[in-house]
N, C-alpha and C. Protein backbone atom coordinates (compact mmCIF):
# COMPACT_ATOMS: atom_id res chain seq x y z
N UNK A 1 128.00 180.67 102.88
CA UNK A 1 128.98 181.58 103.44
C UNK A 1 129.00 182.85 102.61
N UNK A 2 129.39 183.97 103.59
CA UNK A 2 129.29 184.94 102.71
C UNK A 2 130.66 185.31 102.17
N UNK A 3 131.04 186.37 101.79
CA UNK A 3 132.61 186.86 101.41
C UNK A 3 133.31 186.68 102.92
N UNK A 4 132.96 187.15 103.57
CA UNK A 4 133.31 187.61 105.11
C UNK A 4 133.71 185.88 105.55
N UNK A 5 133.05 185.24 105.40
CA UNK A 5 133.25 183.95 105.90
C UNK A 5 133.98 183.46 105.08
N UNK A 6 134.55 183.17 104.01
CA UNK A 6 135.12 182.55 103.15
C UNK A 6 136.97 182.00 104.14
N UNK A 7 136.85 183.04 105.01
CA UNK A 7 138.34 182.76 105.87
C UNK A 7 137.64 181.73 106.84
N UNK A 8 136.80 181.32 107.30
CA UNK A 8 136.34 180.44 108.38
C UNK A 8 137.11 178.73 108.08
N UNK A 9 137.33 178.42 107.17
CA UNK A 9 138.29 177.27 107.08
C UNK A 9 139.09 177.60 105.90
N UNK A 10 140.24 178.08 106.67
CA UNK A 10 141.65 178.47 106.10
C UNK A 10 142.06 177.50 105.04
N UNK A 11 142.03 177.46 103.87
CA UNK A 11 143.47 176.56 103.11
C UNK A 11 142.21 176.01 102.47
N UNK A 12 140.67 176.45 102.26
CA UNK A 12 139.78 175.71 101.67
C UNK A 12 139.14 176.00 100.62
N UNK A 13 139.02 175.45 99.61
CA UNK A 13 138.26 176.05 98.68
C UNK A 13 136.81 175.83 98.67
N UNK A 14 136.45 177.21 98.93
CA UNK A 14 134.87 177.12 99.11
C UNK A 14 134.30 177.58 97.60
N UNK A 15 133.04 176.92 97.66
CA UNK A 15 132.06 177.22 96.70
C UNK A 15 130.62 177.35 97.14
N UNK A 16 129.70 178.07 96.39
CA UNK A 16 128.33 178.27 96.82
C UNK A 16 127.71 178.15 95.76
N UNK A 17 126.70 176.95 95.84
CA UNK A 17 125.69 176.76 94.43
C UNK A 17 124.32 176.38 95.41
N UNK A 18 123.55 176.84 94.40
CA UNK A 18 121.99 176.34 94.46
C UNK A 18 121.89 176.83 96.61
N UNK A 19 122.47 177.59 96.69
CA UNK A 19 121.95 177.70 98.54
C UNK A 19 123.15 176.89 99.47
N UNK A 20 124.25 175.86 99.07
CA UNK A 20 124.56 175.36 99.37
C UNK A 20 126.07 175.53 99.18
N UNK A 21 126.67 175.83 100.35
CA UNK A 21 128.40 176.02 100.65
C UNK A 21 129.21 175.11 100.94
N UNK A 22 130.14 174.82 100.13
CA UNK A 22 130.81 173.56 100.05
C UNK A 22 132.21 174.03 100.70
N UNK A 23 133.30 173.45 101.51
CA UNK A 23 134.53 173.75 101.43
C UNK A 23 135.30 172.49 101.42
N UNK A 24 135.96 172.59 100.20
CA UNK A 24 136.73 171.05 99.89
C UNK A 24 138.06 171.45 100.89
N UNK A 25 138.58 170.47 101.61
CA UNK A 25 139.98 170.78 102.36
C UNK A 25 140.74 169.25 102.54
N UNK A 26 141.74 169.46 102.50
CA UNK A 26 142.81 168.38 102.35
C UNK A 26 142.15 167.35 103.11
N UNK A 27 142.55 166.24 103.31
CA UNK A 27 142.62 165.12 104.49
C UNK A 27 142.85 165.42 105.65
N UNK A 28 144.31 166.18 105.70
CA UNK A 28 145.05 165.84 106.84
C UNK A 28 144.60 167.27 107.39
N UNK A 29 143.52 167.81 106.66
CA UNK A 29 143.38 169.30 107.91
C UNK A 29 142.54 169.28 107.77
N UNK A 30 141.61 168.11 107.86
CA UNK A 30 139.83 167.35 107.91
C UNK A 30 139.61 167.66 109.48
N UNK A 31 140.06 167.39 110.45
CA UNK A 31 139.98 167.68 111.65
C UNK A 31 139.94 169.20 112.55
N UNK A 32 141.13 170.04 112.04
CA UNK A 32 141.45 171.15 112.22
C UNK A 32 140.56 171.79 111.17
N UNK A 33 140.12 171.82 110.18
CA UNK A 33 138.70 172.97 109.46
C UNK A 33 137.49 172.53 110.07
N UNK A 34 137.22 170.82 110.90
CA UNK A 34 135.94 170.60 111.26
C UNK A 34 135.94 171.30 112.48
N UNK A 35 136.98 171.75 113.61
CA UNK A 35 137.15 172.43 114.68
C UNK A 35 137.15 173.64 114.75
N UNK A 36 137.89 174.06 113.29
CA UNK A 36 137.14 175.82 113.15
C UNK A 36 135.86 176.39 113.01
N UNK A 37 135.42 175.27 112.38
CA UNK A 37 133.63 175.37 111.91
C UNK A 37 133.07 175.53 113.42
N UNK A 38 133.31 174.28 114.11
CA UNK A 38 132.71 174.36 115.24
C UNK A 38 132.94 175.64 116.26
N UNK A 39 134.34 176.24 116.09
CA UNK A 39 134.51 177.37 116.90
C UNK A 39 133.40 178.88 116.48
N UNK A 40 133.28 178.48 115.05
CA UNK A 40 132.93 180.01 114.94
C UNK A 40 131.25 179.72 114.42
N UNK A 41 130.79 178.65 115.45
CA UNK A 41 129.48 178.67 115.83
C UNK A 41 128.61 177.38 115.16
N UNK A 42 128.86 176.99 114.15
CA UNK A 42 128.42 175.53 113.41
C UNK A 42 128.61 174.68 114.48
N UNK A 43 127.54 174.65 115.41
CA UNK A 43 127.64 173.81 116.49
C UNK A 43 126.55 172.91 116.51
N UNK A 44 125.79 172.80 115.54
CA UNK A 44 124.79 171.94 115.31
C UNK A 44 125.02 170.95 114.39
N UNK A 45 125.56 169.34 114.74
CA UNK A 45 125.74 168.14 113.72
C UNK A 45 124.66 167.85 112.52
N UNK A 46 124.77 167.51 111.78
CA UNK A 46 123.46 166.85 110.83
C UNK A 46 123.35 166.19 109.97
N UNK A 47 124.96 165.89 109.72
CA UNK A 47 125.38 164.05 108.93
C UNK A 47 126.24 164.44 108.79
N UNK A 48 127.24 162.94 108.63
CA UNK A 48 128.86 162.80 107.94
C UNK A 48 128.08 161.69 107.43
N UNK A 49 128.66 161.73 105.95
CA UNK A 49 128.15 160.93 104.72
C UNK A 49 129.70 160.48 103.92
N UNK A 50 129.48 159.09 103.50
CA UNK A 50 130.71 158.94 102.51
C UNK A 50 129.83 158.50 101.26
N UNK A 51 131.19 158.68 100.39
CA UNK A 51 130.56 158.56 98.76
C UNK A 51 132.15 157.58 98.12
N UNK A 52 131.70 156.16 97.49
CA UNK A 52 132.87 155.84 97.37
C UNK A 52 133.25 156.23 95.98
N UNK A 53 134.48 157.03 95.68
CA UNK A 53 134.71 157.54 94.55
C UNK A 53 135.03 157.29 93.36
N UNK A 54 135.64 155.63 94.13
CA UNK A 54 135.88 154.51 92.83
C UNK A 54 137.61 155.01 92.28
N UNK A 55 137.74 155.59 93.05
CA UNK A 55 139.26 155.73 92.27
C UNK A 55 140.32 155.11 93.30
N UNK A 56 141.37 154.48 92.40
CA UNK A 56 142.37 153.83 93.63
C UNK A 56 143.20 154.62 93.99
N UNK A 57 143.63 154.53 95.25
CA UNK A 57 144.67 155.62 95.72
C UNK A 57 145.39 154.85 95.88
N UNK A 58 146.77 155.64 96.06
CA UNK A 58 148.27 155.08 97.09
C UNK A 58 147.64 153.91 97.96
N UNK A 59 147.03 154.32 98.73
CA UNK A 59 146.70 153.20 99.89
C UNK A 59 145.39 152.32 99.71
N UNK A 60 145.02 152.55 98.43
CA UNK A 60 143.50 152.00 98.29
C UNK A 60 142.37 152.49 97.64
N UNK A 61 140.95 152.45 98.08
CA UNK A 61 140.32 152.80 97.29
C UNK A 61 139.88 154.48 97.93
N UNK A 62 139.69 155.69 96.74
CA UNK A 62 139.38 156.74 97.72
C UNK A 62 137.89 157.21 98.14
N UNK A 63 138.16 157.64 98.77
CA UNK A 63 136.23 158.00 99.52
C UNK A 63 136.48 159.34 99.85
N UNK A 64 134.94 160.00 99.18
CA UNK A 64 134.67 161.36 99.73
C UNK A 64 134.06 161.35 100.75
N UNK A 65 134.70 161.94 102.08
CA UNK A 65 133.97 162.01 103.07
C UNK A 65 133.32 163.66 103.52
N UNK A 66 132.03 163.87 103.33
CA UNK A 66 131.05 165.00 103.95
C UNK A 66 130.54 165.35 105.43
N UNK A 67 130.84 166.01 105.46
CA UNK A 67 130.61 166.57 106.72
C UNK A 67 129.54 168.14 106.48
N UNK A 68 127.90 167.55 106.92
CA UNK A 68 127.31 168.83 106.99
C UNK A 68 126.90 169.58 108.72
N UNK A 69 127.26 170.69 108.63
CA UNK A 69 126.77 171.24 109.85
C UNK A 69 125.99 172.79 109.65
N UNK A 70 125.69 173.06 111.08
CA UNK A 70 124.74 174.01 110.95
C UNK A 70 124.62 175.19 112.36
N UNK A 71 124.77 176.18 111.38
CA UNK A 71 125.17 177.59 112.42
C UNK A 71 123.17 177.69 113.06
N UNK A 72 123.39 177.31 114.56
CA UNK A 72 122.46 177.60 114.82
C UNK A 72 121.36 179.15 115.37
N UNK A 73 122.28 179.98 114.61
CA UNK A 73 121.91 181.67 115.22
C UNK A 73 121.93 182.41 113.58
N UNK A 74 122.17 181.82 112.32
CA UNK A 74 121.98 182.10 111.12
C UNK A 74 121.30 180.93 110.61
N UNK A 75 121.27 180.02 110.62
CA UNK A 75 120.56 178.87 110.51
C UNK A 75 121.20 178.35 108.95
N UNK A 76 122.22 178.84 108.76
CA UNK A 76 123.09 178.95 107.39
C UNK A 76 123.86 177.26 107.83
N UNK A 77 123.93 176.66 106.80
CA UNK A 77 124.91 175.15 106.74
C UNK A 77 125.91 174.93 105.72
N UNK A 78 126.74 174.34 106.02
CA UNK A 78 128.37 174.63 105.56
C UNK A 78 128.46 172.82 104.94
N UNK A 79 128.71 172.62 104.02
CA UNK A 79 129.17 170.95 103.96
C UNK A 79 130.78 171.13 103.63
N UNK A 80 131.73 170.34 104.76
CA UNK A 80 132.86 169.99 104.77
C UNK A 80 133.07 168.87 103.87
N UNK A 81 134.24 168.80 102.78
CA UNK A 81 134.43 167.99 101.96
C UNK A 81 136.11 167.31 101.82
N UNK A 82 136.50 166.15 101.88
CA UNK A 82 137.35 165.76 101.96
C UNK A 82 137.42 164.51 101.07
N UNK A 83 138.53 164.14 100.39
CA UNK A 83 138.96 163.20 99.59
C UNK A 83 140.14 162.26 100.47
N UNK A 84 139.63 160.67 101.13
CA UNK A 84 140.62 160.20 101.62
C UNK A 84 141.17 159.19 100.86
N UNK A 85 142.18 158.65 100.94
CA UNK A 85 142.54 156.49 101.46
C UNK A 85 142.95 156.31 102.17
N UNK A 86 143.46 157.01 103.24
CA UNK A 86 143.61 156.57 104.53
C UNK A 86 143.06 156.31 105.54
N UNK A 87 143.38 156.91 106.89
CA UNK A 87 142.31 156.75 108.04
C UNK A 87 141.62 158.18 108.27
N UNK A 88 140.17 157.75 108.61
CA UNK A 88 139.34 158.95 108.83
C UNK A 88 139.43 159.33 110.00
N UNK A 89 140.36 161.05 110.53
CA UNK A 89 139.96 161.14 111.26
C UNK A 89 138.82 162.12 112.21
N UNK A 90 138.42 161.23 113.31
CA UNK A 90 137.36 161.15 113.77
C UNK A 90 136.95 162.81 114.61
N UNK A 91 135.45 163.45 114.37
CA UNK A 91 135.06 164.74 114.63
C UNK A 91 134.12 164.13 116.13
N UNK A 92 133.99 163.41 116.53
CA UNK A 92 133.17 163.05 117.06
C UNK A 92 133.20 163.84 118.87
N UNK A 93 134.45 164.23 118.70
CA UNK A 93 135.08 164.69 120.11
C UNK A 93 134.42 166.68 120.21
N UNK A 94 134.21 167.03 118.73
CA UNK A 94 133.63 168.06 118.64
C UNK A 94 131.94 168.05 118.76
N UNK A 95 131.53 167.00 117.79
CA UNK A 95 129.55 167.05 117.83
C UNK A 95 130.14 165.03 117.76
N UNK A 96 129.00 164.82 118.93
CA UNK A 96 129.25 163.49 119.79
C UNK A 96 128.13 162.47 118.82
N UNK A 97 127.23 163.54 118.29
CA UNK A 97 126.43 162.76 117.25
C UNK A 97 127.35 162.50 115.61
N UNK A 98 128.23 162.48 115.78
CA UNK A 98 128.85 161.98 114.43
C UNK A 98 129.83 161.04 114.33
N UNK A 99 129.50 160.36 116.28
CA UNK A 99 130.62 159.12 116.03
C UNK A 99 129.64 157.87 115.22
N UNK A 100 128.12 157.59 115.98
CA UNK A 100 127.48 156.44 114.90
C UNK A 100 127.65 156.56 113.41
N UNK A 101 127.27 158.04 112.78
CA UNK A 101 127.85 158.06 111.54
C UNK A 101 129.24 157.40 111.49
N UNK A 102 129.85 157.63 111.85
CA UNK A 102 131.43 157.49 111.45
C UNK A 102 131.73 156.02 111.36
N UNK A 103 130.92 154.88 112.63
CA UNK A 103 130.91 153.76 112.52
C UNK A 103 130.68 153.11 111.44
N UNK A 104 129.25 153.75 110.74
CA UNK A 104 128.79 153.25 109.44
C UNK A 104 129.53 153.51 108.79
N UNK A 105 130.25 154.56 108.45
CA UNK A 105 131.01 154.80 107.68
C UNK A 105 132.45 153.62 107.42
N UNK A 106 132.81 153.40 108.66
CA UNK A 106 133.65 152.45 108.62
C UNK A 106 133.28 150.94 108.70
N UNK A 107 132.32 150.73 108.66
CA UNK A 107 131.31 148.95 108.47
C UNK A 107 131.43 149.07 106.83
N UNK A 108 130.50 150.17 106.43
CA UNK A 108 129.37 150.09 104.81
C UNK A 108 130.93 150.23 104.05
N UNK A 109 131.63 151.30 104.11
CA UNK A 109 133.00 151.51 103.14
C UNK A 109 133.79 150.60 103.75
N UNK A 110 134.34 150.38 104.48
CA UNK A 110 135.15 150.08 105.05
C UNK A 110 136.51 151.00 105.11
N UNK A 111 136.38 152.13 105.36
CA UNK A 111 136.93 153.03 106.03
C UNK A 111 137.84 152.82 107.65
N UNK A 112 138.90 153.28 107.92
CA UNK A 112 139.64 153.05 109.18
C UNK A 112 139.22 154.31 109.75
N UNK A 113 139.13 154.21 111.08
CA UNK A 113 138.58 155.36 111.72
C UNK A 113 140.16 155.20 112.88
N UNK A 114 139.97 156.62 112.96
CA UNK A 114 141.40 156.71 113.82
C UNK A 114 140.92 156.39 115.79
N UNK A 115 139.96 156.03 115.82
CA UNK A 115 139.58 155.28 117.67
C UNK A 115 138.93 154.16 117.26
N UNK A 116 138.96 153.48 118.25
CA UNK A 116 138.36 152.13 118.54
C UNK A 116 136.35 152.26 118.20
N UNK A 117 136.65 151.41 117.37
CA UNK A 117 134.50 151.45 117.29
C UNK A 117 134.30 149.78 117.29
N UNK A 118 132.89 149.25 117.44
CA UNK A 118 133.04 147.92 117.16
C UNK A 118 131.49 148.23 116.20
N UNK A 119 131.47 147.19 115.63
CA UNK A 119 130.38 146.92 114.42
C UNK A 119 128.99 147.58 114.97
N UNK A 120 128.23 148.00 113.92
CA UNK A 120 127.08 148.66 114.43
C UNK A 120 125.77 147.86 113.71
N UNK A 121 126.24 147.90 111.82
CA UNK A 121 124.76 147.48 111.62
C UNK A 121 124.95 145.60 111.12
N UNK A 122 126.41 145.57 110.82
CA UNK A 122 126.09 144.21 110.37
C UNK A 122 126.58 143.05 111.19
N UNK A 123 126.15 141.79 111.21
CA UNK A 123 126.64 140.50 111.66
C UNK A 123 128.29 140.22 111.89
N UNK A 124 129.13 139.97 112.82
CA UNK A 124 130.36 139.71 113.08
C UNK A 124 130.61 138.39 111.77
N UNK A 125 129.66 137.97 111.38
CA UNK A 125 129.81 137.18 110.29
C UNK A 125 129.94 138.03 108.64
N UNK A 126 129.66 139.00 108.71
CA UNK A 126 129.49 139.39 107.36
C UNK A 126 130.68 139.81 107.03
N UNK A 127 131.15 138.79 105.80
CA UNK A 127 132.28 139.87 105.37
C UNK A 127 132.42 140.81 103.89
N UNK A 128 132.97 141.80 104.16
CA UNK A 128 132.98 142.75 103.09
C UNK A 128 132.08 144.19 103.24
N UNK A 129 132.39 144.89 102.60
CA UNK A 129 131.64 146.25 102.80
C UNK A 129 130.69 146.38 101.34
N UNK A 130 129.14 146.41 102.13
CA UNK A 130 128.37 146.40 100.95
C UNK A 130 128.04 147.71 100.40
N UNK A 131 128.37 148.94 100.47
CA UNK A 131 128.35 149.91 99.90
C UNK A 131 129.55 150.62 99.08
N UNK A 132 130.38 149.92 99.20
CA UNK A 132 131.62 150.23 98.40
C UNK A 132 131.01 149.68 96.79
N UNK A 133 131.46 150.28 95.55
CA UNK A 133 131.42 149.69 94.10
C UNK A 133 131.62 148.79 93.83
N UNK A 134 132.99 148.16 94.46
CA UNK A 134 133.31 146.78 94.02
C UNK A 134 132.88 146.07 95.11
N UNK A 135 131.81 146.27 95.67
CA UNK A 135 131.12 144.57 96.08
C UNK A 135 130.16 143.79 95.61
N UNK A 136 130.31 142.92 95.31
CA UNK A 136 129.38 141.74 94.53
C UNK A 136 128.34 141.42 95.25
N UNK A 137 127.21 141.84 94.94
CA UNK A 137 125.86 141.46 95.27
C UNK A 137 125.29 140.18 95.37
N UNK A 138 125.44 139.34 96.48
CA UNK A 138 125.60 137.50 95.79
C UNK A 138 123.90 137.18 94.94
N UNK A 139 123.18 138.21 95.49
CA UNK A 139 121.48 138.01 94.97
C UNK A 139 121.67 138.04 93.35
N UNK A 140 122.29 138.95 92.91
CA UNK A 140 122.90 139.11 91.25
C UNK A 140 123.42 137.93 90.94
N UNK A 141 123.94 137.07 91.42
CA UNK A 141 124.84 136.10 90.67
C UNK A 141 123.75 134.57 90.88
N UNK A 142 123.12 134.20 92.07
CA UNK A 142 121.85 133.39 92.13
C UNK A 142 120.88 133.72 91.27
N UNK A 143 120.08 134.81 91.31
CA UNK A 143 119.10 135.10 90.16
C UNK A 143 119.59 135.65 88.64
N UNK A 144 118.73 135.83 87.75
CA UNK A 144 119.04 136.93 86.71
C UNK A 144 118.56 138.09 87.15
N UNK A 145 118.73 139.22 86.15
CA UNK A 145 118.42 140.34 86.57
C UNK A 145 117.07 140.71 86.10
N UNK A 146 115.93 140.83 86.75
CA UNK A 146 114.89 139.99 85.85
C UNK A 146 113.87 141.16 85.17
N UNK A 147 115.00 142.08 84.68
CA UNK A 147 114.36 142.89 83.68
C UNK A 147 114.96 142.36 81.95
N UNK A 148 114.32 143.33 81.03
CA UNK A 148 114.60 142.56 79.74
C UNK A 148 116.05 141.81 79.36
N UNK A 149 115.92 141.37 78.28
CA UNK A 149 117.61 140.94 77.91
C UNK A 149 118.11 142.11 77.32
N UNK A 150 119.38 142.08 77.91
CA UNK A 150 120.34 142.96 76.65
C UNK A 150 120.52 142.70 75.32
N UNK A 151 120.36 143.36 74.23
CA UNK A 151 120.76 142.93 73.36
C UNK A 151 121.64 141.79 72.99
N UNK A 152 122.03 140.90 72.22
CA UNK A 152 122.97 140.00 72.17
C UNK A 152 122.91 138.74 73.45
N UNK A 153 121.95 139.05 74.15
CA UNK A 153 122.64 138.37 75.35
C UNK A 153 120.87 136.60 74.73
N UNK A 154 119.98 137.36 74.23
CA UNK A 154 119.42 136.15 73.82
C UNK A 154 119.63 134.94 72.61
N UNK A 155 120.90 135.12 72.23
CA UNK A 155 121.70 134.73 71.00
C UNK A 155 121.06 134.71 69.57
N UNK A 156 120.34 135.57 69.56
CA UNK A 156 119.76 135.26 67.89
C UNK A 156 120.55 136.63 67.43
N UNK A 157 121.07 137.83 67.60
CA UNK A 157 121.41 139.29 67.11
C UNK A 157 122.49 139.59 68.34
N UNK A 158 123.24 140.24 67.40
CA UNK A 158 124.63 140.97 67.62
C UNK A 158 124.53 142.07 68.77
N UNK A 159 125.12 142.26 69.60
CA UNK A 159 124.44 143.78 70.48
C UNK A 159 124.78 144.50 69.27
N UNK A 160 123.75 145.22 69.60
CA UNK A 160 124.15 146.56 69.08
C UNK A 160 124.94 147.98 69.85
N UNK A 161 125.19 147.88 71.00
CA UNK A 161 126.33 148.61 71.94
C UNK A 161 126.44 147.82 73.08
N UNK A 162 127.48 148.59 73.77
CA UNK A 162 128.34 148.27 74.62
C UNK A 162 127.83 147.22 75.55
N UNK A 163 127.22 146.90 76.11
CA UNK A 163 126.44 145.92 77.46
C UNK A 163 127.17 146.79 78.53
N UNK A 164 126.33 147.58 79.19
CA UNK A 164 126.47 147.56 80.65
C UNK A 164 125.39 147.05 81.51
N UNK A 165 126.13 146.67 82.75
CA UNK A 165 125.66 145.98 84.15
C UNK A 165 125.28 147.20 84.96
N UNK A 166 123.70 146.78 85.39
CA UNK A 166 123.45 147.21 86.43
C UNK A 166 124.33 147.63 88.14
N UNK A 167 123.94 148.60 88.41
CA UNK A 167 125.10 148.23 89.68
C UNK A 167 124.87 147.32 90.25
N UNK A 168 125.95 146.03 90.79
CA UNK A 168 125.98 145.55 91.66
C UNK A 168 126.02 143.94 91.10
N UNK A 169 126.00 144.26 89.80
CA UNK A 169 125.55 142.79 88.70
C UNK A 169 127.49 142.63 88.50
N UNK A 170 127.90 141.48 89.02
CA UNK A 170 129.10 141.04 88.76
C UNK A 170 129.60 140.73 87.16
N UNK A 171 131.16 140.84 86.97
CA UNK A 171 131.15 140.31 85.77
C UNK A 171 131.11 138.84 85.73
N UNK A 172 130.90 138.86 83.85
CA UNK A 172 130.15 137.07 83.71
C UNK A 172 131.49 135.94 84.32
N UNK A 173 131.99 136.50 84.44
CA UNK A 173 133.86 135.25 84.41
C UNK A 173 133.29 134.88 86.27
N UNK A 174 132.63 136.11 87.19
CA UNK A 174 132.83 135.51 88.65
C UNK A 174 131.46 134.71 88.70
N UNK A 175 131.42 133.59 89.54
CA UNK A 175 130.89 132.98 90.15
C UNK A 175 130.00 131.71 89.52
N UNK A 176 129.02 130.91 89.93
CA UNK A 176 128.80 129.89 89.12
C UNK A 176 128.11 130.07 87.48
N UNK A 177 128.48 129.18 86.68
CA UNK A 177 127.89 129.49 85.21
C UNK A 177 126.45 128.82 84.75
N UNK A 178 125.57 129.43 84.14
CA UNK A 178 124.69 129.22 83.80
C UNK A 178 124.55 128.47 82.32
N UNK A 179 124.22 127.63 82.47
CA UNK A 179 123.50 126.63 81.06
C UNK A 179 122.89 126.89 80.05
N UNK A 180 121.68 127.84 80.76
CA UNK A 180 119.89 128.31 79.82
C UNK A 180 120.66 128.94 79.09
N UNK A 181 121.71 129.92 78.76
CA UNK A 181 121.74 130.76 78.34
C UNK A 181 122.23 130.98 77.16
């Protein structure tokens, strides 16, 4: 965006790095800045992406939700940025290609979407959202992790720092205990 555009989503704080225009805007005027975009020509969809942020909110856990689009007569792209825990609501009524995103979005995070969707990529059996931080990888807790040992963890020497887990490697207290070790 240039100076001139910087008013195109009111109440937002825009930034421009590396080629790329960001405008962070509240939650609750996630809908109304994605409808201005679209008015003043960003009429071309090209992902809504979530990122889970790992922080707990009032209502839960929060998620950054992205929204990139694209002025098709400058060929210039805008990424919409929002911080939720509530319900996401849905752009899909503006660019019709960002309701499947939005589904995933609400399967993988487990995100509430403000209309009716039904499951897209996983089994009516699966429960839990496997792209959120805190989900336990059950393959981590059946196998080891079958790169080297951590320090300390072959019992002859002390760690020498902290032990961190791979993502997705549960802590030692969940699930069945191991013997060899």
């Amino acid at each position: 965006m240039t100076t001139s555009d910087a008013d195109l989503v009111p109440g937002a704080v825009v930034k421009t790095a590396f080629g790329q225009t960001t405008a962070h805007v509240e939650p609750d005027t996630w809908h109304a800045s994605a409808a201005t975009l679209h008015a003043a020509g960003f009429a071309l969809f090209d992902w809504l992406g979530v990122e889970d942020a790992g922080r707990p909110g009032a209502s839960g856990t929060a998620h950054a939700v992205l929204l990139h689009v694209i002025n098709p007569d400058t060929r210039r792209g805008v990424l919409l940025r929002t911080v939720l825990t509530g319900t996401l609501p849905s752009v899909a009524d503006l660019w019709p290609g960002a309701a499947w995103h939005e589904r995933e979005a609400a399967e993988m995070f487990g995100l509430a979407l403000d209309r009716p969707a039904e499951r897209l990529l996983l089994a009516d059996s699966f429960a839990g959202h496997p792209l959120r931080k805190d989900f336990v990888l059950a393959a981590r807790v059946v196998r080891p992790w079958p790169g080297r040992l951590e320090p300390g963890e072959d019992g002859t020497s002390a760690p020498s720092r902290r032990r961190t887990a791979p993502p997705g490697v549960p802590d030692p207290s969940w699930g069945p205990r191991r013997e060899d070790r």
